[in-house]
C-alpha atoms as a PDB file:
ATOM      1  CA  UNK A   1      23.858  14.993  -3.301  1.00  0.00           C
ATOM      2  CA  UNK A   2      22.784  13.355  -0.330  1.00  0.00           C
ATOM      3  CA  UNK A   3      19.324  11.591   0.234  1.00  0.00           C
ATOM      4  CA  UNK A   4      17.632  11.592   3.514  1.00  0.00           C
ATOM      5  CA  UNK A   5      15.983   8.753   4.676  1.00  0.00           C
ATOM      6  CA  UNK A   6      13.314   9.144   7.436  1.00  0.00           C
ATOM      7  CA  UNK A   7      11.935   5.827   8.780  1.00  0.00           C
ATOM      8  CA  UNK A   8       8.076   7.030  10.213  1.00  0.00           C
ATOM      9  CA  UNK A   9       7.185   3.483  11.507  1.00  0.00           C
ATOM     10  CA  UNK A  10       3.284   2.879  11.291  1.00  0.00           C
ATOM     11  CA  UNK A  11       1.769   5.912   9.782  1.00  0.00           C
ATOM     12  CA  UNK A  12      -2.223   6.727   9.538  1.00  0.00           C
ATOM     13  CA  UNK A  13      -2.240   7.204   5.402  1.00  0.00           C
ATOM     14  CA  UNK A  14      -3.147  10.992   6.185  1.00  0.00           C
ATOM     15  CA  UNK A  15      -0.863  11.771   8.069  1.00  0.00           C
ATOM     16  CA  UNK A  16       2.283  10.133   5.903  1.00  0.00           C
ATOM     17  CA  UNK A  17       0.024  12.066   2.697  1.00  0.00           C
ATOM     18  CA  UNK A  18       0.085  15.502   4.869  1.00  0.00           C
ATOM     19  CA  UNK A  19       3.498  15.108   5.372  1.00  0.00           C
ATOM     20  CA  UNK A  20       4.464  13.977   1.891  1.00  0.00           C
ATOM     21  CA  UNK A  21       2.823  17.707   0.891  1.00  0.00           C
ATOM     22  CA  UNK A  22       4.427  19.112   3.520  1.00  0.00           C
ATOM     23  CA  UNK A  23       8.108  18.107   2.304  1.00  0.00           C
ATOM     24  CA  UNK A  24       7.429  18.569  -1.665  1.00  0.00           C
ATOM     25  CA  UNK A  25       7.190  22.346  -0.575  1.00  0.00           C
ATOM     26  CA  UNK A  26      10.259  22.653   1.251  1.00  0.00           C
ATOM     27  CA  UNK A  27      11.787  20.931  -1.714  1.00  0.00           C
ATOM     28  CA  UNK A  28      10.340  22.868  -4.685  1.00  0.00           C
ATOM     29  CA  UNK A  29      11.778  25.763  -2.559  1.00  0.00           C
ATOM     30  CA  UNK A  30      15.235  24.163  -2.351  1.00  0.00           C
ATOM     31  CA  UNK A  31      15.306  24.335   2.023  1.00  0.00           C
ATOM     32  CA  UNK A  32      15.323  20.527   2.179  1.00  0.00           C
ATOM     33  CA  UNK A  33      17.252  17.625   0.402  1.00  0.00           C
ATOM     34  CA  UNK A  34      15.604  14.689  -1.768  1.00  0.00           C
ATOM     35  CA  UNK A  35      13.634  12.709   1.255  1.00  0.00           C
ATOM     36  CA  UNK A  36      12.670   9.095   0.603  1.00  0.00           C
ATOM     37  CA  UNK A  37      10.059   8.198   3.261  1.00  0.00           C
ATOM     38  CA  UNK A  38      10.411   4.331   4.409  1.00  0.00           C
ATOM     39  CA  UNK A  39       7.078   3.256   7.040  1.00  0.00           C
ATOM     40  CA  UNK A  40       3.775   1.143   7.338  1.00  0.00           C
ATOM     41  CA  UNK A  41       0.669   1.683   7.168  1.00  0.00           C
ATOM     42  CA  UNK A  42      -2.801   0.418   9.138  1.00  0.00           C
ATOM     43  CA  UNK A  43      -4.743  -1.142   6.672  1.00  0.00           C
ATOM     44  CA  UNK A  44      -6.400   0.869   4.157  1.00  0.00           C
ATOM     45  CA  UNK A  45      -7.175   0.623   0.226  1.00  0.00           C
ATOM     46  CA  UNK A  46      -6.340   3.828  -2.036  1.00  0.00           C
ATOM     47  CA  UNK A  47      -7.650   4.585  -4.756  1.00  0.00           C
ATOM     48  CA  UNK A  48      -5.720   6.674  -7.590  1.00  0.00           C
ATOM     49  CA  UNK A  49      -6.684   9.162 -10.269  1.00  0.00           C
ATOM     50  CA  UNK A  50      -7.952   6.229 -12.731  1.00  0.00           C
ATOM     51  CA  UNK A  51      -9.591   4.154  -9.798  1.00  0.00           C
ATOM     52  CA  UNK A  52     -12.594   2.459 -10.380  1.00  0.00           C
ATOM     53  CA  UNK A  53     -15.634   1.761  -7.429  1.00  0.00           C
ATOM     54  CA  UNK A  54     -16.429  -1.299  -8.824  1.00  0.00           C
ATOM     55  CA  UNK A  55     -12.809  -2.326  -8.198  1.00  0.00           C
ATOM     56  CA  UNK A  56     -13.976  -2.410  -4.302  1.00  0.00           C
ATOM     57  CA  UNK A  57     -14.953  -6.060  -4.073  1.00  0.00           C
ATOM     58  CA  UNK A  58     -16.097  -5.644  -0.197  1.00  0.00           C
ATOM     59  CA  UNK A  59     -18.960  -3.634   1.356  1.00  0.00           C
ATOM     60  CA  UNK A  60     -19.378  -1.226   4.063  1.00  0.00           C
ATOM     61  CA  UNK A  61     -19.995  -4.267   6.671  1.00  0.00           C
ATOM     62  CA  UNK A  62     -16.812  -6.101   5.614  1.00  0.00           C
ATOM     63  CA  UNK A  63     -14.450  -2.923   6.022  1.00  0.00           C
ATOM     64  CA  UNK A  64     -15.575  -1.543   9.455  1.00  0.00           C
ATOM     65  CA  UNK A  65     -15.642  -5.722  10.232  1.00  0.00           C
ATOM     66  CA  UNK A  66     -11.654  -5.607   8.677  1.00  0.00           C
ATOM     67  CA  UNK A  67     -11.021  -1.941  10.014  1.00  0.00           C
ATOM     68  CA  UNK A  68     -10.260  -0.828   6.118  1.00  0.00           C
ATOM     69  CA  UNK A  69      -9.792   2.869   5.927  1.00  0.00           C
ATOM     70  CA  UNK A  70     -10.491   4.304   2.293  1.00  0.00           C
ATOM     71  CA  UNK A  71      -8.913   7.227   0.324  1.00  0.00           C
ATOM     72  CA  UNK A  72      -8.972   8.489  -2.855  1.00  0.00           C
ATOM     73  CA  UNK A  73      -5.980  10.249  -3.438  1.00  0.00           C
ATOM     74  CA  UNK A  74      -3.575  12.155  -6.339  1.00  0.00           C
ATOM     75  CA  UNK A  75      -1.087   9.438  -7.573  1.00  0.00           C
ATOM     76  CA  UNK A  76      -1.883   7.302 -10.816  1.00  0.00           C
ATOM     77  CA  UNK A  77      -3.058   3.882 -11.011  1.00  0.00           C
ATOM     78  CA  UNK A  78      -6.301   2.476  -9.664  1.00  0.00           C
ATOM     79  CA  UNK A  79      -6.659   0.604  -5.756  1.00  0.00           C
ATOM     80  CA  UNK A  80      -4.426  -0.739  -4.167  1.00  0.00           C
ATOM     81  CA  UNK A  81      -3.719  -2.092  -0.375  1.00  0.00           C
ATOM     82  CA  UNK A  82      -1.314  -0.902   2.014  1.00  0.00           C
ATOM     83  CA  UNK A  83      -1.126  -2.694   5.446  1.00  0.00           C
ATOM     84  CA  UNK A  84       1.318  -4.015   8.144  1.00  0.00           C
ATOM     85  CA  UNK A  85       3.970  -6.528   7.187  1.00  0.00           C
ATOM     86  CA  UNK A  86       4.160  -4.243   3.688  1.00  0.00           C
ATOM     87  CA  UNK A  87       7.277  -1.433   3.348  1.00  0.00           C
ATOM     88  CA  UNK A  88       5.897   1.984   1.593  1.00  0.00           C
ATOM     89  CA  UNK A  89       8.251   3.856   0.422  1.00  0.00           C
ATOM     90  CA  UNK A  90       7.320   7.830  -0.785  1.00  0.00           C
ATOM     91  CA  UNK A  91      10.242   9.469  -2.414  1.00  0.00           C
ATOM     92  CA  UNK A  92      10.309  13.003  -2.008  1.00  0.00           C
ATOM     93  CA  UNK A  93      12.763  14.298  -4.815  1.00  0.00           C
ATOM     94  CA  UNK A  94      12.954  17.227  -7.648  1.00  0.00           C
ATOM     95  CA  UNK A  95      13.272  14.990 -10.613  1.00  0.00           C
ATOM     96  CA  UNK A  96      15.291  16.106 -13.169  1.00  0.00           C
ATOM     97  CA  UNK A  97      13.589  19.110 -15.497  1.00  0.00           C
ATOM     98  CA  UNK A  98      13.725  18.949 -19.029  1.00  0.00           C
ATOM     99  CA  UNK A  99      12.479  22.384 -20.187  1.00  0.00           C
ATOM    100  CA  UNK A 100       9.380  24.885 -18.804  1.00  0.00           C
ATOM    101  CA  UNK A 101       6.165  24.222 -19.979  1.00  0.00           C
ATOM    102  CA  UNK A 102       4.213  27.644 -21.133  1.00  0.00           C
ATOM    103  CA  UNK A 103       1.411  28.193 -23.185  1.00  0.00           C
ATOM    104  CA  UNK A 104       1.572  30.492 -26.596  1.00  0.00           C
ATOM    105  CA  UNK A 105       0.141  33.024 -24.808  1.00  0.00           C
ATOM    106  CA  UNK A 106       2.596  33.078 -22.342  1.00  0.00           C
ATOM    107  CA  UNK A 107       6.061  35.932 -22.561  1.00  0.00           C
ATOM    108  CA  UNK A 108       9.149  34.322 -22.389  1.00  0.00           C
ATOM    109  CA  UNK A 109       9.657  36.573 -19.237  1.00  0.00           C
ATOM    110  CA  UNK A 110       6.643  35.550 -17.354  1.00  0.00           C
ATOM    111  CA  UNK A 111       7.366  35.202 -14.128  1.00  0.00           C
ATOM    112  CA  UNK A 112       6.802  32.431 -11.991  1.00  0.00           C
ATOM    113  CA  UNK A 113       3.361  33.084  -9.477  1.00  0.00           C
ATOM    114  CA  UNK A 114       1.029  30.963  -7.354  1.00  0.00           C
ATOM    115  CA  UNK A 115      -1.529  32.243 -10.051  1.00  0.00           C
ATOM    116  CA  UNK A 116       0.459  31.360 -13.039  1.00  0.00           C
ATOM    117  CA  UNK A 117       3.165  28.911 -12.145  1.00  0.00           C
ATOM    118  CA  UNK A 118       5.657  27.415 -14.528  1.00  0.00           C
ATOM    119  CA  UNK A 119       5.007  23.595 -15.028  1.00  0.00           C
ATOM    120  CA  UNK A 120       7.854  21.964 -15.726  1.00  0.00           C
ATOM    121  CA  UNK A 121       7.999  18.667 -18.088  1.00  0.00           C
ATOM    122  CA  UNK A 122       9.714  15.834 -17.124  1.00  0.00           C
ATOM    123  CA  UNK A 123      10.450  12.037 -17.386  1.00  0.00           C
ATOM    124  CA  UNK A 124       7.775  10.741 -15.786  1.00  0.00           C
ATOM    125  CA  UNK A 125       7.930   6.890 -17.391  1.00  0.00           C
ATOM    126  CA  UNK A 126      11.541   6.965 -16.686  1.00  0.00           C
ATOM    127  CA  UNK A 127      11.384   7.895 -13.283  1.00  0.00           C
ATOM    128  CA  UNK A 128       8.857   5.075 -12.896  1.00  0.00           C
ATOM    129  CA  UNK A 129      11.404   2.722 -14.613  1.00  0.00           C
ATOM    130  CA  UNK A 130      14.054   3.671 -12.121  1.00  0.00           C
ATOM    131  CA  UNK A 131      11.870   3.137  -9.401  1.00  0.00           C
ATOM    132  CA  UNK A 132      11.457  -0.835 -10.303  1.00  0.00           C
ATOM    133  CA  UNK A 133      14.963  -1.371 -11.187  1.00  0.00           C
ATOM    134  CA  UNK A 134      15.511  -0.034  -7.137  1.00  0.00           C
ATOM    135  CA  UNK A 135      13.106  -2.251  -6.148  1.00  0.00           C
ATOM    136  CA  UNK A 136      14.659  -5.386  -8.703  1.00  0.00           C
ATOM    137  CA  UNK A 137      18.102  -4.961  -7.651  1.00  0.00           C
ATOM    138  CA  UNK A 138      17.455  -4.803  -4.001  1.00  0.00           C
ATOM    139  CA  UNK A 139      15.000  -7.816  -4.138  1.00  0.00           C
ATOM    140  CA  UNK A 140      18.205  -9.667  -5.693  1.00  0.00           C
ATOM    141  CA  UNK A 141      20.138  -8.817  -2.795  1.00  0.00           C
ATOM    142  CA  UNK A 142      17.666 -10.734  -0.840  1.00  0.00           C
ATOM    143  CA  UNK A 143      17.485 -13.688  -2.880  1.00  0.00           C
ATOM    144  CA  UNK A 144      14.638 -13.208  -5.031  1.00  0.00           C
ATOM    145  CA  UNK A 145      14.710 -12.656  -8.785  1.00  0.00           C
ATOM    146  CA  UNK A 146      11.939  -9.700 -10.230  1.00  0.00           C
ATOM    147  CA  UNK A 147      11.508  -8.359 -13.279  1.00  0.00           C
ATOM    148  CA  UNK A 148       8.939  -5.590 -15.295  1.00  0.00           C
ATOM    149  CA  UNK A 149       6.750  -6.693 -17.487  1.00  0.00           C
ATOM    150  CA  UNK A 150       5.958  -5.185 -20.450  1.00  0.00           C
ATOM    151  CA  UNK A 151       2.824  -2.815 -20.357  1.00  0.00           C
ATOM    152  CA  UNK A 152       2.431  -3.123 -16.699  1.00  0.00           C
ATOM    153  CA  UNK A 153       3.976  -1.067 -13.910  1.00  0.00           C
ATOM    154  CA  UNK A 154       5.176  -2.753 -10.734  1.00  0.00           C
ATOM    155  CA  UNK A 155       7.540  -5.258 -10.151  1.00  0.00           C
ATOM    156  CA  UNK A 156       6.709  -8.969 -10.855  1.00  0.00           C
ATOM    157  CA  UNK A 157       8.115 -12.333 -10.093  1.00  0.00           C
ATOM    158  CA  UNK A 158       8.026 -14.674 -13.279  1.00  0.00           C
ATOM    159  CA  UNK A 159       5.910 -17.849 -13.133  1.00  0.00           C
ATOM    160  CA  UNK A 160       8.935 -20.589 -12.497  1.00  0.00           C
ATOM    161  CA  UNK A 161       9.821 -18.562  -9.239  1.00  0.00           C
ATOM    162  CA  UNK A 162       6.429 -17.938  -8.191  1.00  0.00           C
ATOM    163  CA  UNK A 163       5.973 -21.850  -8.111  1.00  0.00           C
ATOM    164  CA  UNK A 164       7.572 -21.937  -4.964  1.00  0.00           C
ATOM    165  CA  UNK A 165       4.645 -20.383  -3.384  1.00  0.00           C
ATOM    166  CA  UNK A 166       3.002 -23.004  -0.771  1.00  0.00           C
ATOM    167  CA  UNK A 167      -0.028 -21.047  -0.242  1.00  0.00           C
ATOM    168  CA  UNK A 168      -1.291 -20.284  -4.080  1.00  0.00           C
ATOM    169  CA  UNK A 169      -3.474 -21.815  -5.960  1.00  0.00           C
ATOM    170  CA  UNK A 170      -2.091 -24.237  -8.825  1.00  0.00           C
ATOM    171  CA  UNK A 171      -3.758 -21.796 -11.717  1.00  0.00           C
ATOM    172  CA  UNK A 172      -2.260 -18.709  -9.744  1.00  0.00           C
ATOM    173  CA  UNK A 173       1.350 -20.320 -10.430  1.00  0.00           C
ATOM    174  CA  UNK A 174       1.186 -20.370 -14.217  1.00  0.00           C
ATOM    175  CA  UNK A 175       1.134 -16.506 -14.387  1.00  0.00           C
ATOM    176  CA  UNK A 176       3.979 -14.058 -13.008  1.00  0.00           C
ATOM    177  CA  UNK A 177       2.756 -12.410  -9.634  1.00  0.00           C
ATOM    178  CA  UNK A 178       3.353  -9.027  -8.505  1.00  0.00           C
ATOM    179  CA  UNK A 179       5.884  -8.018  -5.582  1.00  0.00           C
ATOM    180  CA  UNK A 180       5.151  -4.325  -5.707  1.00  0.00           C
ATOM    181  CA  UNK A 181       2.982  -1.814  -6.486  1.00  0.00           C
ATOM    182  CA  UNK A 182       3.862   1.348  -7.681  1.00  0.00           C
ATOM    183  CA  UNK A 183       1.861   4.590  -7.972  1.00  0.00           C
ATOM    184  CA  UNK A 184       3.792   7.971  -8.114  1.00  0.00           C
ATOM    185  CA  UNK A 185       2.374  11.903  -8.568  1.00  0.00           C
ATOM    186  CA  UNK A 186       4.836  14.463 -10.175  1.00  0.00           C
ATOM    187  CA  UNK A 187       3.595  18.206  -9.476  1.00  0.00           C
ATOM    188  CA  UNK A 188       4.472  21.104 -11.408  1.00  0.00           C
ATOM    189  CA  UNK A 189       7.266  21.683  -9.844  1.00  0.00           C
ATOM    190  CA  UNK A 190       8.571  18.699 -10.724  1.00  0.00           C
ATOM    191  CA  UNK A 191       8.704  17.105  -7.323  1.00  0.00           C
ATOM    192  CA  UNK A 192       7.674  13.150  -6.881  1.00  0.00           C
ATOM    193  CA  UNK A 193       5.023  12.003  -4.093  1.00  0.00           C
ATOM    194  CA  UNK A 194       3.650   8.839  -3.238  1.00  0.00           C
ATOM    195  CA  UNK A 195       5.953   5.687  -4.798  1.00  0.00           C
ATOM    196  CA  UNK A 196       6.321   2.261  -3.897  1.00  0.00           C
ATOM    197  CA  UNK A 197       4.772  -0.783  -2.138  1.00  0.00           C
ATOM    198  CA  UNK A 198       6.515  -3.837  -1.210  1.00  0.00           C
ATOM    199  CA  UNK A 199       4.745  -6.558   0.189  1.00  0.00           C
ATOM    200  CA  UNK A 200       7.721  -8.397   3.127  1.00  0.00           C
ATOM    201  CA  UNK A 201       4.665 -10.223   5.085  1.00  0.00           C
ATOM    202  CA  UNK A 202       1.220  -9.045   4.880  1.00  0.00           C
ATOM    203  CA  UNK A 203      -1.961 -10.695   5.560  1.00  0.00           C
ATOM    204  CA  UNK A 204      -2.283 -11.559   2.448  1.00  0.00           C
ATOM    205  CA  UNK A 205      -6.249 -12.139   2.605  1.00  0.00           C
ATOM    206  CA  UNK A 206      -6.864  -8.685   1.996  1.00  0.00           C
ATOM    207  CA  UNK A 207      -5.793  -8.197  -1.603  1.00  0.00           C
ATOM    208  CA  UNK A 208      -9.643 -10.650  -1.471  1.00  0.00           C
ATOM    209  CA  UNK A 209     -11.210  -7.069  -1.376  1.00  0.00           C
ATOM    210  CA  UNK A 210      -9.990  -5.230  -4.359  1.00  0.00           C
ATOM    211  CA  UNK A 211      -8.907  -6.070  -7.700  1.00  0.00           C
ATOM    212  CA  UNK A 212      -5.468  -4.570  -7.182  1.00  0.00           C
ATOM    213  CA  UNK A 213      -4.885  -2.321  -9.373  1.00  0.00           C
ATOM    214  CA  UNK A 214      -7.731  -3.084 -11.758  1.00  0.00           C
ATOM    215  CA  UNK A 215      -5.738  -6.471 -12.896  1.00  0.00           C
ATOM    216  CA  UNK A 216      -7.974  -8.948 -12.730  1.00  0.00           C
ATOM    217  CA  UNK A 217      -6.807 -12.750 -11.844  1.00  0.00           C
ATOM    218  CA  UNK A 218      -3.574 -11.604 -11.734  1.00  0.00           C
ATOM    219  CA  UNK A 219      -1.878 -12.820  -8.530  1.00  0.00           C
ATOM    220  CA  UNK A 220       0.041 -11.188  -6.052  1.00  0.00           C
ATOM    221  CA  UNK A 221       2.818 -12.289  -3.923  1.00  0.00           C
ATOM    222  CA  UNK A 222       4.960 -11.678  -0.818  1.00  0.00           C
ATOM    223  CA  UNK A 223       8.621 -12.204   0.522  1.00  0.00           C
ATOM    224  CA  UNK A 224       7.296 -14.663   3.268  1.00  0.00           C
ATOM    225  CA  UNK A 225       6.178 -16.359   0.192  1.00  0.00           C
ATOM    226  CA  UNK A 226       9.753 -17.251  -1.714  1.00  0.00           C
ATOM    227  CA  UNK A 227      11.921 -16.471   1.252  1.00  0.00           C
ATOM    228  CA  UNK A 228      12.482 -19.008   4.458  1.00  0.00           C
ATOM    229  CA  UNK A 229      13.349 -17.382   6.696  1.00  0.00           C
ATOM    230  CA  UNK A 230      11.327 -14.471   5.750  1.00  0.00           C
ATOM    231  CA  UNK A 231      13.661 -11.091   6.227  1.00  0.00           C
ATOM    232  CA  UNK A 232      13.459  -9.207   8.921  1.00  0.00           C
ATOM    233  CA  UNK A 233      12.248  -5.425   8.172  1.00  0.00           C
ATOM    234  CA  UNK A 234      15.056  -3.815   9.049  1.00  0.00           C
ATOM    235  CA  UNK A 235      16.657  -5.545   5.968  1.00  0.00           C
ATOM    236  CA  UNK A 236      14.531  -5.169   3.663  1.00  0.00           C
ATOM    237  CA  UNK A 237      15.097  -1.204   4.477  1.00  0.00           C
ATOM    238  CA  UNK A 238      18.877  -1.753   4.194  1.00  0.00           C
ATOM    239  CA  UNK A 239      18.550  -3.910   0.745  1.00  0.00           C
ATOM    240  CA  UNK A 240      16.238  -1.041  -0.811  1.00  0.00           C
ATOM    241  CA  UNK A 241      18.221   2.227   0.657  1.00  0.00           C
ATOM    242  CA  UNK A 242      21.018   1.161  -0.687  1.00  0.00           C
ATOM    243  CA  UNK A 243      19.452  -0.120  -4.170  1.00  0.00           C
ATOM    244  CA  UNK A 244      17.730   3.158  -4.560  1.00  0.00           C
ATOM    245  CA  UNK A 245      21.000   5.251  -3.842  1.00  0.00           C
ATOM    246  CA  UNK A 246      22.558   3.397  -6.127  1.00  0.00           C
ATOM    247  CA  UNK A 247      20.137   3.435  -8.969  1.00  0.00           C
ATOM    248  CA  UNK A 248      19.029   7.166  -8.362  1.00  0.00           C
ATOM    249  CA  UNK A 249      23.131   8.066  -7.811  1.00  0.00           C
ATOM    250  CA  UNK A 250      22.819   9.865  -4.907  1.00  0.00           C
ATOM    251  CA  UNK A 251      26.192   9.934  -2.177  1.00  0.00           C
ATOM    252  CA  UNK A 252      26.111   6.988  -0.159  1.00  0.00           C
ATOM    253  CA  UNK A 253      28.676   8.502   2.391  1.00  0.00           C
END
């Protein structure tokens, strides 16, 4: 199978979640292909379905003074930042089902209804795995080394790479540093939403709002912070289309 790739630009966070809803339908209902959504955003801090207020470091003043939008929304994790200079990327695909969920009270021949809809049970961890290992292999490709780290989604760069960093602070650069976020939603139909952040060459200052992801001190990093010259875009798109492909095995051709 094929996956489409539809490159939005700079996206209002609204509009890319509207349309993120939008495509999970036509793909529950089998009229549209596995989508992986590449774009920007303006800046704005989400919130996910274990997010914390006191996690929000800045007030009122400082994000209409920044021009910080604010959403709470349906994937996991806690806040996060999205902004210019990061790629998003929202997969759109019907992960693989590994048997219907019904309760006991449920007949076997129940049928399906917006009322009483089958839920569907699948890998959820390993589809979150997968989703780093895209992100490590195509950050190899351009010339960084990532890794996981054990009890922690994301993707981080260890501590003897991240000492390369001119800008951080010499107690920031004994710990690894995180590369990307990741925060996904799987419906009941089985269909992923929301996904991946991957910081190329943010302002970097605003992360000094939140504790990302309700980590405290643990430091984050960029591409324009190993890499010189610092990728273009474009490349970055190329390095992680292809690494997801790959990884996910979906037809290249």
């Amino acid at each position: 199978m094929k996956l489409i790739v539809e490159d939005l630009g700079l996206v209002e966070y609204e509009s890319a979640w509207k349309t993120q809803d939008s495509y999970a339908a036509e793909i529950a209902a089998g009229t549209r292909p596995p989508t992986l959504l590449l774009l920007e955003h303006p800046h704005v801090y989400t919130f996910g379905r274990r997010g914390q207020t006191e996690n929000l470091l800045w007030n009122e003043s400082e994000l209409k003074e920044k021009h910080i939008a604010v959403h709470w929304v349906d994937r996991g994790g806690d806040v996060t930042y999205h902004g210019p200079g990061q790629l998003v990327g929202y997969p759109l695909i019907q992960l693989e089902t590994i048997k219907p969920v019904r309760s006991q009270s449920e007949s076997i021949g129940l049928e399906d209804t917006p009322e009483r809809p089958v839920r569907f049970e699948v890998d959820y961890v390993g589809y979150v795995r997968k989703l780093e290992q895209a992100l490590i292999t195509a950050l190899a490709r351009l010339g960084v080394v990532a890794g996981q780290r054990l009890g922690l989604t994301g993707v981080w760069i260890q501590a003897d790479v991240w000492a390369r960093c001119p800008r951080c602070r010499p107690e920031d650069k004994q710990k690894p540093a995180k590369i990307a976020a990741i925060g996904v939603k799987v419906d009941a139909r089985g269909v992923s939403r929301h996904g991946f952040a991957l910081n190329v060459n943010p302002d970097m200052s605003y992360w000094d709002g939140i504790i990302a992801c309700g980590l405290a001190d643990e430091p984050v990093a960029s591409l324009a912070d190993l890499l010189e010259p610092i990728p273009e875009m474009n490349l970055v798109k190329t390095a992680i289309i292809s690494a997801f492909n790959e990884v996910f095995g979906y037809d290249r051709k």
